[in-house]
C-alpha atoms as a PDB file:
ATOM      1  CA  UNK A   1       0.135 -19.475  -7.166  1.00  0.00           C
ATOM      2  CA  UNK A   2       2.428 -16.677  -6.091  1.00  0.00           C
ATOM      3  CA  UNK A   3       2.659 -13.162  -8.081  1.00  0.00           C
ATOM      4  CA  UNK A   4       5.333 -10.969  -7.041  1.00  0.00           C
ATOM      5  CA  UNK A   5       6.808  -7.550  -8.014  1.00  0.00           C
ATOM      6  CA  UNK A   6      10.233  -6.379  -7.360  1.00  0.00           C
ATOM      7  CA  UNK A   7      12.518  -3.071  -8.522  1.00  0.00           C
ATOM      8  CA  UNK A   8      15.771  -4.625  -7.452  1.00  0.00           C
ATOM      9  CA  UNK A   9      18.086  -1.341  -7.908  1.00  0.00           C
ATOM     10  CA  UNK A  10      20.794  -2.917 -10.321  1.00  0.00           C
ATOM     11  CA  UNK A  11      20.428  -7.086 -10.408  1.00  0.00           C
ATOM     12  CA  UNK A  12      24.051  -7.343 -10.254  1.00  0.00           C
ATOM     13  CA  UNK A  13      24.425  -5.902  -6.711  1.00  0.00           C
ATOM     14  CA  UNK A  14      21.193  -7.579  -5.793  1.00  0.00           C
ATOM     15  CA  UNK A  15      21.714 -11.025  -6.951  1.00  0.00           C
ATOM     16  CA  UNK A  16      22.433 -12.480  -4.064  1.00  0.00           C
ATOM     17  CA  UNK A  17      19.407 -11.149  -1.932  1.00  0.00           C
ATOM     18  CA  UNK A  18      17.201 -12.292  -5.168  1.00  0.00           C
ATOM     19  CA  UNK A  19      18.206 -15.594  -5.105  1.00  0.00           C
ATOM     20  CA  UNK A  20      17.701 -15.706  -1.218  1.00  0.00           C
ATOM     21  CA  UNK A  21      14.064 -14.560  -2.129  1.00  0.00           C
ATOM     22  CA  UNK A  22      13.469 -16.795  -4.633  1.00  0.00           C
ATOM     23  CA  UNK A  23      14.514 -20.000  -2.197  1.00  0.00           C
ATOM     24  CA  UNK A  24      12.238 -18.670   0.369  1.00  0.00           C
ATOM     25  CA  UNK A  25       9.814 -17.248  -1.093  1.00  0.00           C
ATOM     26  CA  UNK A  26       9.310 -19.821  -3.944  1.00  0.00           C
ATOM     27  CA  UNK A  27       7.157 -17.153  -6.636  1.00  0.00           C
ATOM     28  CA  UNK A  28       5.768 -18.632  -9.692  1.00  0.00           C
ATOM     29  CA  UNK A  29       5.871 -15.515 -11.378  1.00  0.00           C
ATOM     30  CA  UNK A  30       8.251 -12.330 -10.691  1.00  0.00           C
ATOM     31  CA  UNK A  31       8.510  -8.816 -12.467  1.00  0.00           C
ATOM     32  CA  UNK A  32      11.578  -7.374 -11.854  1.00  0.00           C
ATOM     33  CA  UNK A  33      12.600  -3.721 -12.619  1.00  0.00           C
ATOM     34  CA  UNK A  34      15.727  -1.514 -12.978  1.00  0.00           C
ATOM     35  CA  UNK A  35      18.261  -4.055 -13.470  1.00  0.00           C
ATOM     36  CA  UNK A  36      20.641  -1.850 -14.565  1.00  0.00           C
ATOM     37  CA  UNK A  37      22.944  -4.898 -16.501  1.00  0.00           C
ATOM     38  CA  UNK A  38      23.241  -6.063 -20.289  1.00  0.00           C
ATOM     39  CA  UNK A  39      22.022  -9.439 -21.665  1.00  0.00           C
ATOM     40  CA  UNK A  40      25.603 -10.729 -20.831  1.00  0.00           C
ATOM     41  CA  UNK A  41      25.285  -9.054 -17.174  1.00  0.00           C
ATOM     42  CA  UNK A  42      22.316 -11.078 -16.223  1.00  0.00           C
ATOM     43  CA  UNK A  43      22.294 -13.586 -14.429  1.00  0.00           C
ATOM     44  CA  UNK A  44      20.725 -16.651 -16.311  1.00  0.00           C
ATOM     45  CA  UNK A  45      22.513 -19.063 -15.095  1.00  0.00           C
ATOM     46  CA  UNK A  46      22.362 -18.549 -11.295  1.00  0.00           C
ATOM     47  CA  UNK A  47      18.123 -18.500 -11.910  1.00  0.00           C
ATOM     48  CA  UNK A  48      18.222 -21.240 -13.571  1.00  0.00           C
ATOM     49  CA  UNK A  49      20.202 -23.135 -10.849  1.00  0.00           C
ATOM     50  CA  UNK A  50      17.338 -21.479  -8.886  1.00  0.00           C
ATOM     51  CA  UNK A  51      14.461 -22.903 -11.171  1.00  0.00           C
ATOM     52  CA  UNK A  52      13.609 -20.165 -12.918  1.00  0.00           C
ATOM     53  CA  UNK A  53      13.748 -18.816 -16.650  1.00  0.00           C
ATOM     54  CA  UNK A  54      13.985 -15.234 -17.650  1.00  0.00           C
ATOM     55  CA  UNK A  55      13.256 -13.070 -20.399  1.00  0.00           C
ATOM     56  CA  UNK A  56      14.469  -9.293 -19.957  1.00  0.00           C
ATOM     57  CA  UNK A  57      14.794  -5.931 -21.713  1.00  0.00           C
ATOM     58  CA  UNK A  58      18.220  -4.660 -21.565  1.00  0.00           C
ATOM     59  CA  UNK A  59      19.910  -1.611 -21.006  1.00  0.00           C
ATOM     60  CA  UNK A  60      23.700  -0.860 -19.891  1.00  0.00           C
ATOM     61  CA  UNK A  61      23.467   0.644 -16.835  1.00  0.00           C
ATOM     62  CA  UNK A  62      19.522   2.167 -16.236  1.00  0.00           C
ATOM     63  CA  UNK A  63      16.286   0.741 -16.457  1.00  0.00           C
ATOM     64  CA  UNK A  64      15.684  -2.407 -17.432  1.00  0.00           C
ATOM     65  CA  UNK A  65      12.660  -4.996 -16.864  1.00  0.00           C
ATOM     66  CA  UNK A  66      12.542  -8.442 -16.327  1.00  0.00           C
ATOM     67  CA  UNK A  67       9.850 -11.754 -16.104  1.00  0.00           C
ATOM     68  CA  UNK A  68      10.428 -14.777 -14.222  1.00  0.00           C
ATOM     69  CA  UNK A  69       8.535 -17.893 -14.717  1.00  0.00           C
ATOM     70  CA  UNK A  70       9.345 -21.802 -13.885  1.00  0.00           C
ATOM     71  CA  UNK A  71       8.968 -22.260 -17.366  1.00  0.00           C
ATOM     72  CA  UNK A  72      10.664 -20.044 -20.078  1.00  0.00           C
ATOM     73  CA  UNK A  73       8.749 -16.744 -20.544  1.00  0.00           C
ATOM     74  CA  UNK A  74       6.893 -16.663 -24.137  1.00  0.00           C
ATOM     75  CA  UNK A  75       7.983 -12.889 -24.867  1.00  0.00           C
ATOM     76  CA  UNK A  76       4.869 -11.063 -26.218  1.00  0.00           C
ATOM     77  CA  UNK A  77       5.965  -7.215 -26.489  1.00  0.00           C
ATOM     78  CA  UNK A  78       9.426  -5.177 -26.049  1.00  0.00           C
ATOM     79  CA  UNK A  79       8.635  -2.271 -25.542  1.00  0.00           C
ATOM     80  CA  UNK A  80       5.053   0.009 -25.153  1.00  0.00           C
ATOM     81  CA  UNK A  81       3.483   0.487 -28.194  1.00  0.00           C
ATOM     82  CA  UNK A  82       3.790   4.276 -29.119  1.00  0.00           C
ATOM     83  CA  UNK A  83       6.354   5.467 -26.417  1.00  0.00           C
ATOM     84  CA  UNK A  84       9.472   7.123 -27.425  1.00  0.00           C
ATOM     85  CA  UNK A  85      12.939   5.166 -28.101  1.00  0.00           C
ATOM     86  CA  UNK A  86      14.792   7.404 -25.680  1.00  0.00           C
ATOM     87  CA  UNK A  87      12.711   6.353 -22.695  1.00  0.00           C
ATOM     88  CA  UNK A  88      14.486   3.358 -22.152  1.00  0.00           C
ATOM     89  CA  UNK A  89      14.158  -0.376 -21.190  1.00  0.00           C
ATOM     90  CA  UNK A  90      10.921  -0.025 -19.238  1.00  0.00           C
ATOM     91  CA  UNK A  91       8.580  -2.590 -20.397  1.00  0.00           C
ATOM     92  CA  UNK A  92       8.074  -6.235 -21.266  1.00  0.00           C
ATOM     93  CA  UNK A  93       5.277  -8.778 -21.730  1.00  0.00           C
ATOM     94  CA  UNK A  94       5.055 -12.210 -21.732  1.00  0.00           C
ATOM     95  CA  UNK A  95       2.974 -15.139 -21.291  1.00  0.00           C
ATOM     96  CA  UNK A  96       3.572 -16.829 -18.129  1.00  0.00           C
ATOM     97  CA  UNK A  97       1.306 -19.727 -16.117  1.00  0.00           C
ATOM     98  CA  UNK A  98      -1.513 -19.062 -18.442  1.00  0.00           C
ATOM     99  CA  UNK A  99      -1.302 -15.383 -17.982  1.00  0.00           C
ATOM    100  CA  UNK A 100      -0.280 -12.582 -20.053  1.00  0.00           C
ATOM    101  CA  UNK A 101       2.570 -10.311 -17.648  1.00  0.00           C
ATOM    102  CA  UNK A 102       3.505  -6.980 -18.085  1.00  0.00           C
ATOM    103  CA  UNK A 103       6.344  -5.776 -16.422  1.00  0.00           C
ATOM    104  CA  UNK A 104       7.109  -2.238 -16.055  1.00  0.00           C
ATOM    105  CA  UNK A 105       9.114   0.394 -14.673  1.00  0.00           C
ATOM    106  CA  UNK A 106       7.590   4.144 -15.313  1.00  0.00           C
ATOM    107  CA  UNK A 107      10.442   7.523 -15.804  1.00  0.00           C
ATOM    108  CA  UNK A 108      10.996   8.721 -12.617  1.00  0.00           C
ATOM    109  CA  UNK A 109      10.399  12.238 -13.969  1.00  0.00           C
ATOM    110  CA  UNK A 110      12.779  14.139 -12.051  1.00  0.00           C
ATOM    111  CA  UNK A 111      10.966  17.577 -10.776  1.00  0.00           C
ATOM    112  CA  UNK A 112       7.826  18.585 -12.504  1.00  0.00           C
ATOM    113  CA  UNK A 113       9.869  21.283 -13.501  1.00  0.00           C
ATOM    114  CA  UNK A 114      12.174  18.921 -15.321  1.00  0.00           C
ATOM    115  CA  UNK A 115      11.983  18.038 -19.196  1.00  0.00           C
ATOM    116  CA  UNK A 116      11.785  14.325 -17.836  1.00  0.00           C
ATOM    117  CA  UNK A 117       8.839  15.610 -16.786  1.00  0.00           C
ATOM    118  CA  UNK A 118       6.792  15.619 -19.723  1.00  0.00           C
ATOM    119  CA  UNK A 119       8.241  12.101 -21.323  1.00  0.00           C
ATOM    120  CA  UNK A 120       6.999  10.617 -17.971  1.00  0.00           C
ATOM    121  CA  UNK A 121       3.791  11.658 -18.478  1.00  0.00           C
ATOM    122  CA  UNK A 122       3.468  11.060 -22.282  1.00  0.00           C
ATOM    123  CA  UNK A 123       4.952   7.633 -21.266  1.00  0.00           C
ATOM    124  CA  UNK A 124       2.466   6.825 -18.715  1.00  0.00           C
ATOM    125  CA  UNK A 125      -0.840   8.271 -21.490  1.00  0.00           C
ATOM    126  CA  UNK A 126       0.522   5.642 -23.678  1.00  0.00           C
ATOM    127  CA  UNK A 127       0.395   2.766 -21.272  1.00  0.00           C
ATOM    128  CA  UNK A 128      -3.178   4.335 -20.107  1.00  0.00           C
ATOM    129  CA  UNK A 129      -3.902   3.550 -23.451  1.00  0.00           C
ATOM    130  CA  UNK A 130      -1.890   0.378 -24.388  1.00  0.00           C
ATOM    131  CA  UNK A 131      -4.123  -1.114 -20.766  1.00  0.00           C
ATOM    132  CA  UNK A 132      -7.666   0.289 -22.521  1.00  0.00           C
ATOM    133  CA  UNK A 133      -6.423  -1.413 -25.938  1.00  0.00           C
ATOM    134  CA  UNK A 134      -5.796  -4.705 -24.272  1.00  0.00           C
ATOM    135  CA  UNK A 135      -8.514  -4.694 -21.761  1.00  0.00           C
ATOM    136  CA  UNK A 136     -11.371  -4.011 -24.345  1.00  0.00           C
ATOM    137  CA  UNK A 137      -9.604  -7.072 -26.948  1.00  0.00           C
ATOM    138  CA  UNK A 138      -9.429  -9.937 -24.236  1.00  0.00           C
ATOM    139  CA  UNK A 139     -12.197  -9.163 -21.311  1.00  0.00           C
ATOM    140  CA  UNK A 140     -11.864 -12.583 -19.924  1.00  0.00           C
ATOM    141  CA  UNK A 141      -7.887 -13.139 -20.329  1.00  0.00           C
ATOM    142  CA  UNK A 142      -5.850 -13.250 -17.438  1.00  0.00           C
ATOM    143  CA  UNK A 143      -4.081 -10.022 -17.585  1.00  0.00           C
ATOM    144  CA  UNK A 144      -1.156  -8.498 -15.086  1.00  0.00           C
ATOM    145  CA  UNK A 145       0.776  -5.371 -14.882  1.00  0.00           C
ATOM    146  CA  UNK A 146       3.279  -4.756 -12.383  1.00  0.00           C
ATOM    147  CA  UNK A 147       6.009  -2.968 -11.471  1.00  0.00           C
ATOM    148  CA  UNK A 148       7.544   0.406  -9.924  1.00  0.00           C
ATOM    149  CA  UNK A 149       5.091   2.650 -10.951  1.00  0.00           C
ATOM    150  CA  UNK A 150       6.847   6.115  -9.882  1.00  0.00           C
ATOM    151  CA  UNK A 151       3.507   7.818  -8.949  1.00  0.00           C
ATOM    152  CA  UNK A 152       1.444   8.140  -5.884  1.00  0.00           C
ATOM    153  CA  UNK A 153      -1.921   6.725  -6.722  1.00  0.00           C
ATOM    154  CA  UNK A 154      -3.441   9.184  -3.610  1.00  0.00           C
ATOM    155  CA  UNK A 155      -2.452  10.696  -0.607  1.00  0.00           C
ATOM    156  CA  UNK A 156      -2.766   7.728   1.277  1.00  0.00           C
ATOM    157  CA  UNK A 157       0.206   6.309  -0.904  1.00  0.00           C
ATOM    158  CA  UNK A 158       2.609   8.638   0.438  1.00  0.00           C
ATOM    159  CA  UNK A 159       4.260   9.377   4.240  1.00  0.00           C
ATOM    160  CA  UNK A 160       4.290  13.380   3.396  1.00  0.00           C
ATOM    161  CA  UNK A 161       0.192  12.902   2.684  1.00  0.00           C
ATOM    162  CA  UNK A 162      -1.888  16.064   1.036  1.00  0.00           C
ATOM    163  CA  UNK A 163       1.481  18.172   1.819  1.00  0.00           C
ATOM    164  CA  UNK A 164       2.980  16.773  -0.932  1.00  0.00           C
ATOM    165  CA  UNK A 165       0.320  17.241  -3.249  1.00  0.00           C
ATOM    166  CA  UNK A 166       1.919  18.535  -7.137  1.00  0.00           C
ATOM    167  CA  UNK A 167       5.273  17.520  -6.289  1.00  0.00           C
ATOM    168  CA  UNK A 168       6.813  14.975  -8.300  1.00  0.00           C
ATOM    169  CA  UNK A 169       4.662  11.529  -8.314  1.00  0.00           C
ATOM    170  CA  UNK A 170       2.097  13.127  -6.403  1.00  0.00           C
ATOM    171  CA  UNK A 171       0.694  15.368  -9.469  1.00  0.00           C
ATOM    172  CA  UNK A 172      -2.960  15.237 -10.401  1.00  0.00           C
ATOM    173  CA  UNK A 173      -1.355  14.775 -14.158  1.00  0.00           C
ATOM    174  CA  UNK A 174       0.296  11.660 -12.852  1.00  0.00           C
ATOM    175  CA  UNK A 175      -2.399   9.798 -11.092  1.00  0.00           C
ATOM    176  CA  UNK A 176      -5.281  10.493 -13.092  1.00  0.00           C
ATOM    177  CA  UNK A 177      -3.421   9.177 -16.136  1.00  0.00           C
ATOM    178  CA  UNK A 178      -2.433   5.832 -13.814  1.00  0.00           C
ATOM    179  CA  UNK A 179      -5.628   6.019 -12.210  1.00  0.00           C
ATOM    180  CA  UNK A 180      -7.131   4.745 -15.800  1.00  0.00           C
ATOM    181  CA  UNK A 181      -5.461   1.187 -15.624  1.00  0.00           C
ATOM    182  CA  UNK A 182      -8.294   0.860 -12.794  1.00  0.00           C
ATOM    183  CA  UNK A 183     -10.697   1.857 -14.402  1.00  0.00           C
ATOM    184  CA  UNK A 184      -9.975   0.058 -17.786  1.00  0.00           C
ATOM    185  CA  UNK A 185     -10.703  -2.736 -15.333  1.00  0.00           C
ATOM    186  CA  UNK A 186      -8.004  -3.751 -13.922  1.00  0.00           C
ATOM    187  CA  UNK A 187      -7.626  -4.336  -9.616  1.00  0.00           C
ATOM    188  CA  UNK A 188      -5.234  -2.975  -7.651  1.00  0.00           C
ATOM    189  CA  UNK A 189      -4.921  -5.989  -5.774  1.00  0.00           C
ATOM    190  CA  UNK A 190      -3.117  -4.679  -2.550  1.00  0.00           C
ATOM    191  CA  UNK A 191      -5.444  -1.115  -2.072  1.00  0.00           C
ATOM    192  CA  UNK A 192      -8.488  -3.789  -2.753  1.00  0.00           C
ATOM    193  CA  UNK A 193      -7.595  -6.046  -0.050  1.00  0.00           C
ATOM    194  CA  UNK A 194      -6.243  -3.727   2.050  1.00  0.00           C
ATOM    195  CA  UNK A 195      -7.937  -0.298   1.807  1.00  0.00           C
ATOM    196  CA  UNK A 196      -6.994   1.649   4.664  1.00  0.00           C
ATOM    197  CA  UNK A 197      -2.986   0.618   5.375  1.00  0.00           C
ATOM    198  CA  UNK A 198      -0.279   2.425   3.441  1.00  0.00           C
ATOM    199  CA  UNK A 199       1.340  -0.004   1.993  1.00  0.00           C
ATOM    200  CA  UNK A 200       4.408   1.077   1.547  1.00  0.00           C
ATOM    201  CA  UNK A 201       7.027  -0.040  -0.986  1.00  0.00           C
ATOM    202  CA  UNK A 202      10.152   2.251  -1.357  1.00  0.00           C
ATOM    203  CA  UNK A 203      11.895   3.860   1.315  1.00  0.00           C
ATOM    204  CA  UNK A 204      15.080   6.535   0.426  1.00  0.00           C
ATOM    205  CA  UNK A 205      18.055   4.541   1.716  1.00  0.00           C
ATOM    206  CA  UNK A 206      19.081   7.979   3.643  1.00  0.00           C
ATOM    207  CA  UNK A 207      18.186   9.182   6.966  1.00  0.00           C
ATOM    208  CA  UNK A 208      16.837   5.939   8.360  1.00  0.00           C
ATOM    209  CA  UNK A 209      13.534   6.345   6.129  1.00  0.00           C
ATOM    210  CA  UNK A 210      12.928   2.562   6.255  1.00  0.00           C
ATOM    211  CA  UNK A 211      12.701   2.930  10.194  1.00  0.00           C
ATOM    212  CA  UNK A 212      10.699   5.532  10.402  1.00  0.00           C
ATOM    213  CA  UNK A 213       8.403   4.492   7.904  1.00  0.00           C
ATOM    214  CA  UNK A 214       8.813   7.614   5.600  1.00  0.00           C
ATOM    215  CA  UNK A 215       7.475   5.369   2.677  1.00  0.00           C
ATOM    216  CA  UNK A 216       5.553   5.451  -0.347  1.00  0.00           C
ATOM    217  CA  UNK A 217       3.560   2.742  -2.366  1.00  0.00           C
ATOM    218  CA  UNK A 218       5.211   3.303  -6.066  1.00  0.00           C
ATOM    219  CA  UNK A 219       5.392  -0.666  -6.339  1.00  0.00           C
ATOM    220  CA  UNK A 220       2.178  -2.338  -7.097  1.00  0.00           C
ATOM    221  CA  UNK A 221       0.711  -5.067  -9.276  1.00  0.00           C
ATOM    222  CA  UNK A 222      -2.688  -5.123 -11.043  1.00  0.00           C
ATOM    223  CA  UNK A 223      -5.209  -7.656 -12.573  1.00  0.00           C
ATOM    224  CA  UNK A 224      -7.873  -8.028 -14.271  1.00  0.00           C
ATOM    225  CA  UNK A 225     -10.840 -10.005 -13.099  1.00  0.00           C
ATOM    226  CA  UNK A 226     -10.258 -13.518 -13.697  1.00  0.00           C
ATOM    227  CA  UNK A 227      -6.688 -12.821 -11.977  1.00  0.00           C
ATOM    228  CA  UNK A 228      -8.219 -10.594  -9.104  1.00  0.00           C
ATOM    229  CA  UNK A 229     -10.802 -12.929  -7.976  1.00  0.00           C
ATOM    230  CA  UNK A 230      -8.672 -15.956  -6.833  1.00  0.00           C
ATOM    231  CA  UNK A 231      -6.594 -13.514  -4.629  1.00  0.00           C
ATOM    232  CA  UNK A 232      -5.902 -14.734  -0.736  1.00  0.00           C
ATOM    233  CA  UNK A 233      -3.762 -12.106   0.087  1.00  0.00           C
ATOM    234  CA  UNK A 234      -1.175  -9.326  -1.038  1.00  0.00           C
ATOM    235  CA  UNK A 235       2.063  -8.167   0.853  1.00  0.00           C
ATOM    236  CA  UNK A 236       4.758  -5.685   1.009  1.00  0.00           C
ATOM    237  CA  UNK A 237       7.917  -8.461   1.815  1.00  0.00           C
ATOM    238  CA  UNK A 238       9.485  -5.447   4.471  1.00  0.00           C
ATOM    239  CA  UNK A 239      12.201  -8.712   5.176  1.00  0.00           C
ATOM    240  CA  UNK A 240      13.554  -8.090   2.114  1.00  0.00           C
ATOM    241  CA  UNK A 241      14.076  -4.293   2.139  1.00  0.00           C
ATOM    242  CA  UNK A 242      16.994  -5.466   4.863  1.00  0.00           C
ATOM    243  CA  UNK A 243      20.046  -6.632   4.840  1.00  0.00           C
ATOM    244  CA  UNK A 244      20.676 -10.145   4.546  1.00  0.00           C
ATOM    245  CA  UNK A 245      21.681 -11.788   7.727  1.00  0.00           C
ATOM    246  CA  UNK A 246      22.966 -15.411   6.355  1.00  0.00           C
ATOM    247  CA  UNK A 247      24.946 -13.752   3.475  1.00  0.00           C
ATOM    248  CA  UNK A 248      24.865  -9.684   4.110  1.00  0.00           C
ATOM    249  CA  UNK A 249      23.339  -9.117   1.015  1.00  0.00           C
ATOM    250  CA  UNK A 250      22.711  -5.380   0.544  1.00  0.00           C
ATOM    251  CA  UNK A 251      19.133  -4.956  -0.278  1.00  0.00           C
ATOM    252  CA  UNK A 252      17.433  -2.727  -2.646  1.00  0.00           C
ATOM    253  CA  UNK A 253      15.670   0.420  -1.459  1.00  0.00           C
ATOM    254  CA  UNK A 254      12.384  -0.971  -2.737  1.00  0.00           C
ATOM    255  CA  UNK A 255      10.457  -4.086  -0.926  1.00  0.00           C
ATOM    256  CA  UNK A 256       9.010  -7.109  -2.998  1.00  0.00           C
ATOM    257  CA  UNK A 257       5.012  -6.726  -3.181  1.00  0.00           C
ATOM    258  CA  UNK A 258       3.683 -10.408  -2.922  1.00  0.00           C
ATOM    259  CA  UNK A 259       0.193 -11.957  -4.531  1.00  0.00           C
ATOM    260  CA  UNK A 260      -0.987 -15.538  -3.477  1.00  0.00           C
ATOM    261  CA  UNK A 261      -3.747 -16.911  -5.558  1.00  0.00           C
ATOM    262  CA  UNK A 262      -5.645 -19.885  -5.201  1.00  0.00           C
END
């Protein structure tokens, strides 16, 4: 079985690249983030052509969240129990391949200095909480949570290192507050298999930060232990961070991050 996690920076532009993934690739499951497109904007059709059901969150033009399945998506939750209206289209779960899914895609925040600032952090207490609800209720259930997780997990996660320490997802506010889904029990699958690389996941499209590996890991997917434990391997799909070369697909400025499981 194949896990993956994608931000896709607007699924309309992307479609193309996705769909190229998706053939080569072949995921069973896929949570997709910031699709930036409407319920009439998505593209259900060309997935299904593909193989693959949906069932999304919407929101004109920001955010959005997606899960992919072979088999239609049985849509558990909307939205995060207890976060605020205003934050957007940032979170869906559904029951997929005998799991229970959760994509997500955290506020980017802004500056710390920012108002954003405080709803990102508010928003990522509740999902602390909504993981230590869920974790406590069903101990032996599959359970996954993915997505673009805007934070910096340690120094390790991040090209700049301790230099950027309090800047924006690199706040001790930030990752002690993600640093909870962990220890509500769920894995970080790719820092567990792979504790000393960096792992990167996002690189700024500008001055050739993809090149020069001026990354960060903000893109990750978690498990709990009946999940965790059939893991072969987790990667960062780099391919797919470039251009296209059959179709010139423009890619996204975030990479895939790829689970097999026996």
């Amino acid at each position: 079985m194949i896990i993956a996690t994608w931000n896709v920076n607007g699924i309309r532009a992307r479609a193309t690249r996705l769909l190229e993934w998706l053939a080569e690739r072949k995921p069973d499951v896929v949570c997709l983030q910031e699709l930036k497109a409407t319920e009439a904007d998505f593209p259900y059709l060309e997935l299904r052509g593909a193989g693959y059901r949906a069932a999304i969150v919407a929101q004109q033009s920001w955010n959005g969240v997606a899960v992919l399945a072979r088999e239609e998506p049985e849509v558990v939750l909307r939205e995060l129990p207890g976060a605020a209206a205003e934050s957007g289209a940032r979170f869906l779960t559904a029951r997929a391949c005998g799991m229970t899914v959760t994509s997500v895609y955290i506020p980017n925040g802004k500056t710390t200095r920012a108002p954003e600032f405080a709803g990102k952090l508010e928003w990522l207490e509740r999902l602390a909480l909504h993981v230590e609800t869920e974790t406590r209720a069903h101990p032996e259930e599959g359970l996954v949570l993915a997505g673009d997780f805007n934070v910096c997990l340690t120094d390790q996660d991040s090209y700049m290192g301790a230099a950027a320490r309090g800047t924006i997802f690199h706040t001790d506010a930030e990752r002690d507050r993600l640093a909870r889904v962990t220890k509500a029990g769920l894995a970080d699958l790719y820092r567990t298999r792979y504790p000393g690389e960096p792992g990167y996941s996002y690189w700024d499209y500008r001055a050739g930060a993809f090149h020069k590996q001026l990354g960060m890991r903000l893109d990750m997917i978690f498990a709990s232990a009946p999940v965790a434990r059939r893991v072969k391997d987790v990667f960062v799909d780099r391919e797919f961070r470039k251009k296209s070369k059959a179709s010139e697909a423009l890619p996204s400025d975030h990479a895939p991050v790829v689970a097999t499981l026996d």
